[in-house]
PDB file of N, CA and C in Angstrom:
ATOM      1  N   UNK A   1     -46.756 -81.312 -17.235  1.00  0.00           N
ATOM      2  CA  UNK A   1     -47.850 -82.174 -17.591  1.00  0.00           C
ATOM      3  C   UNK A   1     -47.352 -83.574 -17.903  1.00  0.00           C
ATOM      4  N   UNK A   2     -46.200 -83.703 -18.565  1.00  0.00           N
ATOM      5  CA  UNK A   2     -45.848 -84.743 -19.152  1.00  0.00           C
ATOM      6  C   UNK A   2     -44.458 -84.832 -18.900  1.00  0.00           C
ATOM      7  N   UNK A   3     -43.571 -85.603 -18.018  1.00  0.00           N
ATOM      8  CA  UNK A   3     -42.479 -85.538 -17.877  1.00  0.00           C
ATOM      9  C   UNK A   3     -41.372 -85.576 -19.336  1.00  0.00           C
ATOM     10  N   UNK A   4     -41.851 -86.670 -19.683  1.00  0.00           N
ATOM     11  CA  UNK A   4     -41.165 -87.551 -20.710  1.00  0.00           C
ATOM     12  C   UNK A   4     -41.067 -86.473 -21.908  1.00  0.00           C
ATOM     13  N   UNK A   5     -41.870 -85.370 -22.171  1.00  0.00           N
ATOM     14  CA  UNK A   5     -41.642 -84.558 -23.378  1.00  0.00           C
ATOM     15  C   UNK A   5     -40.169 -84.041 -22.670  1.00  0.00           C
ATOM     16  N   UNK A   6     -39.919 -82.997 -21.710  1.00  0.00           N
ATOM     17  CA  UNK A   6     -39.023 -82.442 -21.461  1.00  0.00           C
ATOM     18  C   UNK A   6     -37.160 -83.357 -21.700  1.00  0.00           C
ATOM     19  N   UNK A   7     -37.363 -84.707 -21.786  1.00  0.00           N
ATOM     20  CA  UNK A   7     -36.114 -85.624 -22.918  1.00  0.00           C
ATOM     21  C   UNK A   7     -36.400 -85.615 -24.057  1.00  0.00           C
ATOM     22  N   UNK A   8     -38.213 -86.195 -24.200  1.00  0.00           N
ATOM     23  CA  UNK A   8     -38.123 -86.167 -25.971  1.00  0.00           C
ATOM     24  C   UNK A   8     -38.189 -85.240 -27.155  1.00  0.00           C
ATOM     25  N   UNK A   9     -38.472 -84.371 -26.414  1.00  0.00           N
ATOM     26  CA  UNK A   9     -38.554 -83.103 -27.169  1.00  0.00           C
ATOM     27  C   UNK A   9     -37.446 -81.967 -27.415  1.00  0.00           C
ATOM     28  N   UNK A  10     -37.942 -81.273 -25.653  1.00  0.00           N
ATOM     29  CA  UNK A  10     -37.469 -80.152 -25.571  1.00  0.00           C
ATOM     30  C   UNK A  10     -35.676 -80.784 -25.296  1.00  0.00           C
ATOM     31  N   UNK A  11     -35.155 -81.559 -25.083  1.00  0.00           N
ATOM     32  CA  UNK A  11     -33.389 -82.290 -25.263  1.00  0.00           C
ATOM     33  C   UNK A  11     -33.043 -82.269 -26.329  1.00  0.00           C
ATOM     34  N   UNK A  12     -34.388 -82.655 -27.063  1.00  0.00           N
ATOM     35  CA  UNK A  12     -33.831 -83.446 -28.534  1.00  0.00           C
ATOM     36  C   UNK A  12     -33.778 -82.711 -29.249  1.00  0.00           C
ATOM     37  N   UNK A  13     -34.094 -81.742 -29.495  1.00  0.00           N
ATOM     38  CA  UNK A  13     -34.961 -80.786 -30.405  1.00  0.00           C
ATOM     39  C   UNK A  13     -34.557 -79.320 -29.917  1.00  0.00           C
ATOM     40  N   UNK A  14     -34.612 -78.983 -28.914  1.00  0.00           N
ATOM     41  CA  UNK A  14     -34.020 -77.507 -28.248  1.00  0.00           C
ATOM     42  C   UNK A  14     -32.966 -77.632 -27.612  1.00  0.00           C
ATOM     43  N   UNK A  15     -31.933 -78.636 -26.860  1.00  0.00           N
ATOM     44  CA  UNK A  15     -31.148 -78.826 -25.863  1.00  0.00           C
ATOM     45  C   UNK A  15     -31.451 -78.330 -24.591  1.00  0.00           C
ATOM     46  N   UNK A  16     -32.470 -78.588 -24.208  1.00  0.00           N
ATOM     47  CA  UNK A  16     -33.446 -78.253 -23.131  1.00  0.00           C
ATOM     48  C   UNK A  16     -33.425 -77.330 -22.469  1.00  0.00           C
ATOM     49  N   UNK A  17     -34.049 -76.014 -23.059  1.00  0.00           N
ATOM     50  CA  UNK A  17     -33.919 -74.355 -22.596  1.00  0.00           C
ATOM     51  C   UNK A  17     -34.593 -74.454 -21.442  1.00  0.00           C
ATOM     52  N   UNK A  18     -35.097 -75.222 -20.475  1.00  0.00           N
ATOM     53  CA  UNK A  18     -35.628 -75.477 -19.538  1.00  0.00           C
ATOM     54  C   UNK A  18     -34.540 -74.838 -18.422  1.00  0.00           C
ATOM     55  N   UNK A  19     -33.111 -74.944 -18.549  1.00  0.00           N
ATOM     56  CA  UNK A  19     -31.991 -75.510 -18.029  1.00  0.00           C
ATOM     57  C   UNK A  19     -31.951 -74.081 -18.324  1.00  0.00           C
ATOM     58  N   UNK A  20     -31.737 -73.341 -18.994  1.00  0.00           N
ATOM     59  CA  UNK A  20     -31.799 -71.621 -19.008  1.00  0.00           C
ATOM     60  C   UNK A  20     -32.710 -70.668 -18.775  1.00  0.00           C
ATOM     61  N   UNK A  21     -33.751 -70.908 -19.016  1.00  0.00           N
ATOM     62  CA  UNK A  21     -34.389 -69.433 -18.577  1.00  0.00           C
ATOM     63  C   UNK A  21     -34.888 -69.482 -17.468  1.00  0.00           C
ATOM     64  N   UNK A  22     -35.129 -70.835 -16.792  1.00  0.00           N
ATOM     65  CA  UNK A  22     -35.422 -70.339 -15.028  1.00  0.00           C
ATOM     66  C   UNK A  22     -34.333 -70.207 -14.795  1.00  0.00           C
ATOM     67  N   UNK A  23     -34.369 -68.562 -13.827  1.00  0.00           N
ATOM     68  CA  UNK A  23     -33.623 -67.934 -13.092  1.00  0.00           C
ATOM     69  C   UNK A  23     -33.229 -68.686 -12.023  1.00  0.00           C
ATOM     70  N   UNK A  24     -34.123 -69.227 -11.377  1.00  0.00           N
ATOM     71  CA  UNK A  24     -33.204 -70.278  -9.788  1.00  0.00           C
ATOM     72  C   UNK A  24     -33.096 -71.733 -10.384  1.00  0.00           C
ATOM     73  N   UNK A  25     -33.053 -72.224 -11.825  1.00  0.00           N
ATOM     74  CA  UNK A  25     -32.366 -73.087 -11.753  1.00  0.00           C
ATOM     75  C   UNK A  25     -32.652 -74.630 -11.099  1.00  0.00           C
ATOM     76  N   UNK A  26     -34.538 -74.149 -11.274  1.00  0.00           N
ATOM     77  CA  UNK A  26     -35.321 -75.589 -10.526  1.00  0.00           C
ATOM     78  C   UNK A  26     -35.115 -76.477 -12.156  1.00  0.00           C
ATOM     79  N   UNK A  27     -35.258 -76.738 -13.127  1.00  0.00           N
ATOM     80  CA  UNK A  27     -34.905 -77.427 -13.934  1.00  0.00           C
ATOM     81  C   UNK A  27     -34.054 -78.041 -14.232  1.00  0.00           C
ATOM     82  N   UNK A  28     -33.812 -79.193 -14.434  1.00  0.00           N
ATOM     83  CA  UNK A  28     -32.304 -79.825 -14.552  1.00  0.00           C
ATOM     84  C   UNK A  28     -31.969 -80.977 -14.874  1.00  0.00           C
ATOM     85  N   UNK A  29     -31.033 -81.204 -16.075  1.00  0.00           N
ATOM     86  CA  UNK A  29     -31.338 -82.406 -16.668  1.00  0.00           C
ATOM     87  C   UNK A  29     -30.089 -83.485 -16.017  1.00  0.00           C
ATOM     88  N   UNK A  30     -30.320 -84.549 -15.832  1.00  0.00           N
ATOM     89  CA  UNK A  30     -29.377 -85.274 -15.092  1.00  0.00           C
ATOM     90  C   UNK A  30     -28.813 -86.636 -16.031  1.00  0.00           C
ATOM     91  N   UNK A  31     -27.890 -86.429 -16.202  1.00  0.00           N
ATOM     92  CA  UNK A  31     -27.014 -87.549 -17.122  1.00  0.00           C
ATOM     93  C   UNK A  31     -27.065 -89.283 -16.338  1.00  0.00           C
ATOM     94  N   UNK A  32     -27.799 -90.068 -16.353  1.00  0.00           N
ATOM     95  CA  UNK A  32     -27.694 -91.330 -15.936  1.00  0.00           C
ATOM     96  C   UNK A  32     -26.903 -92.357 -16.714  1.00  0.00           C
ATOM     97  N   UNK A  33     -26.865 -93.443 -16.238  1.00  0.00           N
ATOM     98  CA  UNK A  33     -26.523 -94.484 -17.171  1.00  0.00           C
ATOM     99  C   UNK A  33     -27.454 -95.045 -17.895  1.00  0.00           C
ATOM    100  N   UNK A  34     -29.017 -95.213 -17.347  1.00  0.00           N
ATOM    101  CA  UNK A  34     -30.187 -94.951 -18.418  1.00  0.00           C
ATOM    102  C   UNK A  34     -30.663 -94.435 -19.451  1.00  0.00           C
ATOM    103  N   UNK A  35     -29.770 -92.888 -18.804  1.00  0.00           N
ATOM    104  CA  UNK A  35     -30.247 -91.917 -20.099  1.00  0.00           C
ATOM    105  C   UNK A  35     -30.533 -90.518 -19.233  1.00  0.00           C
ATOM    106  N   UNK A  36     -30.848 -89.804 -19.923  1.00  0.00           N
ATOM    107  CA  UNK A  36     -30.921 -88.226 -19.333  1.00  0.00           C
ATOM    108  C   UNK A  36     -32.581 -88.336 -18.775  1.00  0.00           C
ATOM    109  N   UNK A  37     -32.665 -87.701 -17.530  1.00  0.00           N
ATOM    110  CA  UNK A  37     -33.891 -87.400 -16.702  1.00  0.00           C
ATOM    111  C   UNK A  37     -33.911 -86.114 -16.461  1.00  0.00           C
ATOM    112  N   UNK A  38     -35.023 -85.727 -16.234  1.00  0.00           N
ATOM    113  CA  UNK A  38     -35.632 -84.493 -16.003  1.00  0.00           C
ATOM    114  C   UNK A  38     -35.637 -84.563 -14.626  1.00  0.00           C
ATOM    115  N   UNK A  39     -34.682 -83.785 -13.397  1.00  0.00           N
ATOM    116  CA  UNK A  39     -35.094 -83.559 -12.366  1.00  0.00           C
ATOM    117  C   UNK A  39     -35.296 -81.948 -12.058  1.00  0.00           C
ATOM    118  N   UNK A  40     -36.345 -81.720 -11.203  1.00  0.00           N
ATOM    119  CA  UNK A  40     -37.159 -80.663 -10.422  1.00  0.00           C
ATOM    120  C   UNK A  40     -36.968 -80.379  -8.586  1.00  0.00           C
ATOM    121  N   UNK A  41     -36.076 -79.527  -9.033  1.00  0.00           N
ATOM    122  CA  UNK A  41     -35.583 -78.679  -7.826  1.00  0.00           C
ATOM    123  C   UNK A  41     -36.653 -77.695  -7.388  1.00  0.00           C
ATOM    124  N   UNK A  42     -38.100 -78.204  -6.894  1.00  0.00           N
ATOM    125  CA  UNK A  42     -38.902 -77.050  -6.539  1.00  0.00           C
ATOM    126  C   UNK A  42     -39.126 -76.442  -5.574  1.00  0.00           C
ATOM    127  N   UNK A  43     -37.797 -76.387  -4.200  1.00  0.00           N
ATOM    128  CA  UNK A  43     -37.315 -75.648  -3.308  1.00  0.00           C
ATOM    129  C   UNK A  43     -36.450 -74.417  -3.813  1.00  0.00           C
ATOM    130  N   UNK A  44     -36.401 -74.708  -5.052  1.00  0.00           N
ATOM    131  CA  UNK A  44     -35.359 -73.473  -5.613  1.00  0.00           C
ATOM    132  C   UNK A  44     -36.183 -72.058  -6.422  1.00  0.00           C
ATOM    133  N   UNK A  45     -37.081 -72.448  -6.674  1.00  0.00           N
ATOM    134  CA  UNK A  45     -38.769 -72.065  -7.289  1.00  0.00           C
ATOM    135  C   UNK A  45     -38.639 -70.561  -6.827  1.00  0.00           C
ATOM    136  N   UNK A  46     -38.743 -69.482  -7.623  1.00  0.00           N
ATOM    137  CA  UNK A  46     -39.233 -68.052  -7.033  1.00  0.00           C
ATOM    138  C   UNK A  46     -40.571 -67.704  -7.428  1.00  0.00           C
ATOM    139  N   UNK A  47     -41.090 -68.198  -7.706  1.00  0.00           N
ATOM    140  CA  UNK A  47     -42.384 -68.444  -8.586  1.00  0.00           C
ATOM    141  C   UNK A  47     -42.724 -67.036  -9.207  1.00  0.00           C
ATOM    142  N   UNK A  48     -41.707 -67.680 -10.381  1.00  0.00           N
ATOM    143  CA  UNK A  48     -41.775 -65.829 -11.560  1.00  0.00           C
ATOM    144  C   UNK A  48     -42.667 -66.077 -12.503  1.00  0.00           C
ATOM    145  N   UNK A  49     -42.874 -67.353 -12.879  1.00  0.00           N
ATOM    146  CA  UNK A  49     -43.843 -68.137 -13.810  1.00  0.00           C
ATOM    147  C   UNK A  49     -42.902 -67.920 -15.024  1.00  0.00           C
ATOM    148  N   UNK A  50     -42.057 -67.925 -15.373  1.00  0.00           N
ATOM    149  CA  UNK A  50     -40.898 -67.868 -16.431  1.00  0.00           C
ATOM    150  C   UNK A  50     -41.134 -69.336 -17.454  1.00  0.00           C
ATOM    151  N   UNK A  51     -41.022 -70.231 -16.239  1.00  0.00           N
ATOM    152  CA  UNK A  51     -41.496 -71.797 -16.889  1.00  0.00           C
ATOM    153  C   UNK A  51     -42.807 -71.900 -17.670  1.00  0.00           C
ATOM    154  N   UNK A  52     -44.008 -71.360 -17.291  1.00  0.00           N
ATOM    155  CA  UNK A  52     -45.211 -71.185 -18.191  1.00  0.00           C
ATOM    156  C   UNK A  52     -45.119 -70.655 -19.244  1.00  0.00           C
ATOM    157  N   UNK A  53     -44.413 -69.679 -19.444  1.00  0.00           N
ATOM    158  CA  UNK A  53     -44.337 -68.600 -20.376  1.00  0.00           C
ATOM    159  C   UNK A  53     -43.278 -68.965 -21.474  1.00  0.00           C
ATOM    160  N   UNK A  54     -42.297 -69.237 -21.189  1.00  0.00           N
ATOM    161  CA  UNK A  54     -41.206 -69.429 -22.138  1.00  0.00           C
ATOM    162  C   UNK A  54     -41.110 -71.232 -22.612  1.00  0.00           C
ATOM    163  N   UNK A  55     -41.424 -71.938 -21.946  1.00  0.00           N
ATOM    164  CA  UNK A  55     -41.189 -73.351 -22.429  1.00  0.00           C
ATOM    165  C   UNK A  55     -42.212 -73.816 -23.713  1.00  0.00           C
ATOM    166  N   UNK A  56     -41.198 -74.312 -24.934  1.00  0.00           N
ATOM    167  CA  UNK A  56     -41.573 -74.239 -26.003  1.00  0.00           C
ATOM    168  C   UNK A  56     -42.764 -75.348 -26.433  1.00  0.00           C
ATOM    169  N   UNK A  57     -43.120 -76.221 -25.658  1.00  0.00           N
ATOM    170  CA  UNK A  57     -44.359 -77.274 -25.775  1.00  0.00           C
ATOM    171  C   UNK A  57     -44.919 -76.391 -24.917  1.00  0.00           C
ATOM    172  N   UNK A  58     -45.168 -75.535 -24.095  1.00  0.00           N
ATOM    173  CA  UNK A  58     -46.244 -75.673 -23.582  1.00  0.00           C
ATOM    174  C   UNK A  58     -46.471 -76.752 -22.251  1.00  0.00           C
ATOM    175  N   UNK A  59     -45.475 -77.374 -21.692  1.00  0.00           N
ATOM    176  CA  UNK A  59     -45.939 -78.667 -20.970  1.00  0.00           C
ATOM    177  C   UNK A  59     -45.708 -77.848 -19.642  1.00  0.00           C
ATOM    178  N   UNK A  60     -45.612 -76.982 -19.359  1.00  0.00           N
ATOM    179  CA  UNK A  60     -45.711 -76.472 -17.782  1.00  0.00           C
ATOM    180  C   UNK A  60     -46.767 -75.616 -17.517  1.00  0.00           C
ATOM    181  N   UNK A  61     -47.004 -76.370 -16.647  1.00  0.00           N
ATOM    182  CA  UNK A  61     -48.571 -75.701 -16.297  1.00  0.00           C
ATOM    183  C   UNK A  61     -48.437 -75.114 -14.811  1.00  0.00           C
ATOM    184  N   UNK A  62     -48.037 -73.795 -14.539  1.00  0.00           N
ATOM    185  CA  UNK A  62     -47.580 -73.233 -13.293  1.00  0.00           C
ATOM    186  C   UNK A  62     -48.350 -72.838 -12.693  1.00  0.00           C
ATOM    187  N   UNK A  63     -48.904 -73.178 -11.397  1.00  0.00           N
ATOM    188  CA  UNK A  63     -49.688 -72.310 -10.558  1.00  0.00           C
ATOM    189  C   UNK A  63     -49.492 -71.975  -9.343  1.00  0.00           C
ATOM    190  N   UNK A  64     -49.898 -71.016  -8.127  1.00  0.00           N
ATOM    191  CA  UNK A  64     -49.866 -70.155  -7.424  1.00  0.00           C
ATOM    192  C   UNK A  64     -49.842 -71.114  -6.116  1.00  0.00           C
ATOM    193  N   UNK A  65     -48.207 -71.215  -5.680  1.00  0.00           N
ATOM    194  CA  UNK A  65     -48.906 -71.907  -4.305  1.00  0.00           C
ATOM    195  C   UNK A  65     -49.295 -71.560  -3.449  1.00  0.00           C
ATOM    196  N   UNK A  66     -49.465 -72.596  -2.674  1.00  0.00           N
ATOM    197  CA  UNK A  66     -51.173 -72.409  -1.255  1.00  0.00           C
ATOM    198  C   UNK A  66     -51.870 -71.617  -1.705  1.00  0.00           C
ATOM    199  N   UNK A  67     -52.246 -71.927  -2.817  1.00  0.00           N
ATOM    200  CA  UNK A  67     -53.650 -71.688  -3.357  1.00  0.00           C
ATOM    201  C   UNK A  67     -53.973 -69.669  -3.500  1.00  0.00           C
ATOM    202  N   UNK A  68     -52.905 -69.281  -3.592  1.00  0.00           N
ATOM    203  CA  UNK A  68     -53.086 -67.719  -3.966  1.00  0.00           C
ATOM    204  C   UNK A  68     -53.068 -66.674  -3.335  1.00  0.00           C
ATOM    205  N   UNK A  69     -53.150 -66.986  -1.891  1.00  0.00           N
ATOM    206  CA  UNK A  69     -53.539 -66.561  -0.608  1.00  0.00           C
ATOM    207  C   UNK A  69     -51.776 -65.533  -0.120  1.00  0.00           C
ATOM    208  N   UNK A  70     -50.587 -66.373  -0.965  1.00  0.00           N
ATOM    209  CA  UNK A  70     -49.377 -66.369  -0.037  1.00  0.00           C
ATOM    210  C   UNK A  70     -49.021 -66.488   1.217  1.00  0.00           C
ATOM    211  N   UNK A  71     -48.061 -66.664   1.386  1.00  0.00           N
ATOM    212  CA  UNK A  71     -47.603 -67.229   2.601  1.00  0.00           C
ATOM    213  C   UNK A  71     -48.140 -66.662   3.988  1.00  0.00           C
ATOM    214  N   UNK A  72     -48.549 -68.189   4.765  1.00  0.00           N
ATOM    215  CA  UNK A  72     -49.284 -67.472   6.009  1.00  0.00           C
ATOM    216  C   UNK A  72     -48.123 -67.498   7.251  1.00  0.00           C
ATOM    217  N   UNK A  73     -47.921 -66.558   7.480  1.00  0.00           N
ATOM    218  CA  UNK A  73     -47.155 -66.453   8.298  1.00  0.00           C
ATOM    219  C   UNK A  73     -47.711 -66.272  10.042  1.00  0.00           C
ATOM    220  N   UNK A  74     -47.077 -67.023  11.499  1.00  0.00           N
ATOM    221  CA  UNK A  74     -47.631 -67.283  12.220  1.00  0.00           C
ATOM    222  C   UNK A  74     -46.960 -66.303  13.086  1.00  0.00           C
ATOM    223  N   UNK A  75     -47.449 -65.241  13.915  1.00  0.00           N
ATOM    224  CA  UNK A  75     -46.750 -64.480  15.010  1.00  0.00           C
ATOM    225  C   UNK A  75     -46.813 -63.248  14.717  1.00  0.00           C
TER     226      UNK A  75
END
């Protein structure tokens, strides 16, 4: 929902369990010379919904891609 909680918060405050409990590891905090960013690996995604469930604000709001249907496969 909100990028910016996942530094101000969940970094500051949890050391960003984001970075642990997804299993593939789409979460990931990246050390800049700016400052730490939140990047999203969502090719890596198994969509367990782990991120909805366990992240401690609440700021992931996970839903079902292509719309619920799963994957359409052609042939």
């Amino acid at each position: 929902k909100d990028p910016s909680v996942a530094i101000s918060v969940n970094l500051a405050r949890y050391d960003a369990p984001e970075q642990r409990y997804c299993p593939a590891g789409v979460y990931e905090i990246v050390q800049e010379e700016a400052g730490p960013r939140l990047q999203i690996n969502a090719q890596n995604c198994i969509h367990c919904k782990t991120c909805d469930i366990k992240d401690p604000t609440q700021n992931i709001n996970w839903v079902v891609p292509q719309g619920g249907e799963g994957p359409i496969y052609q042939g």
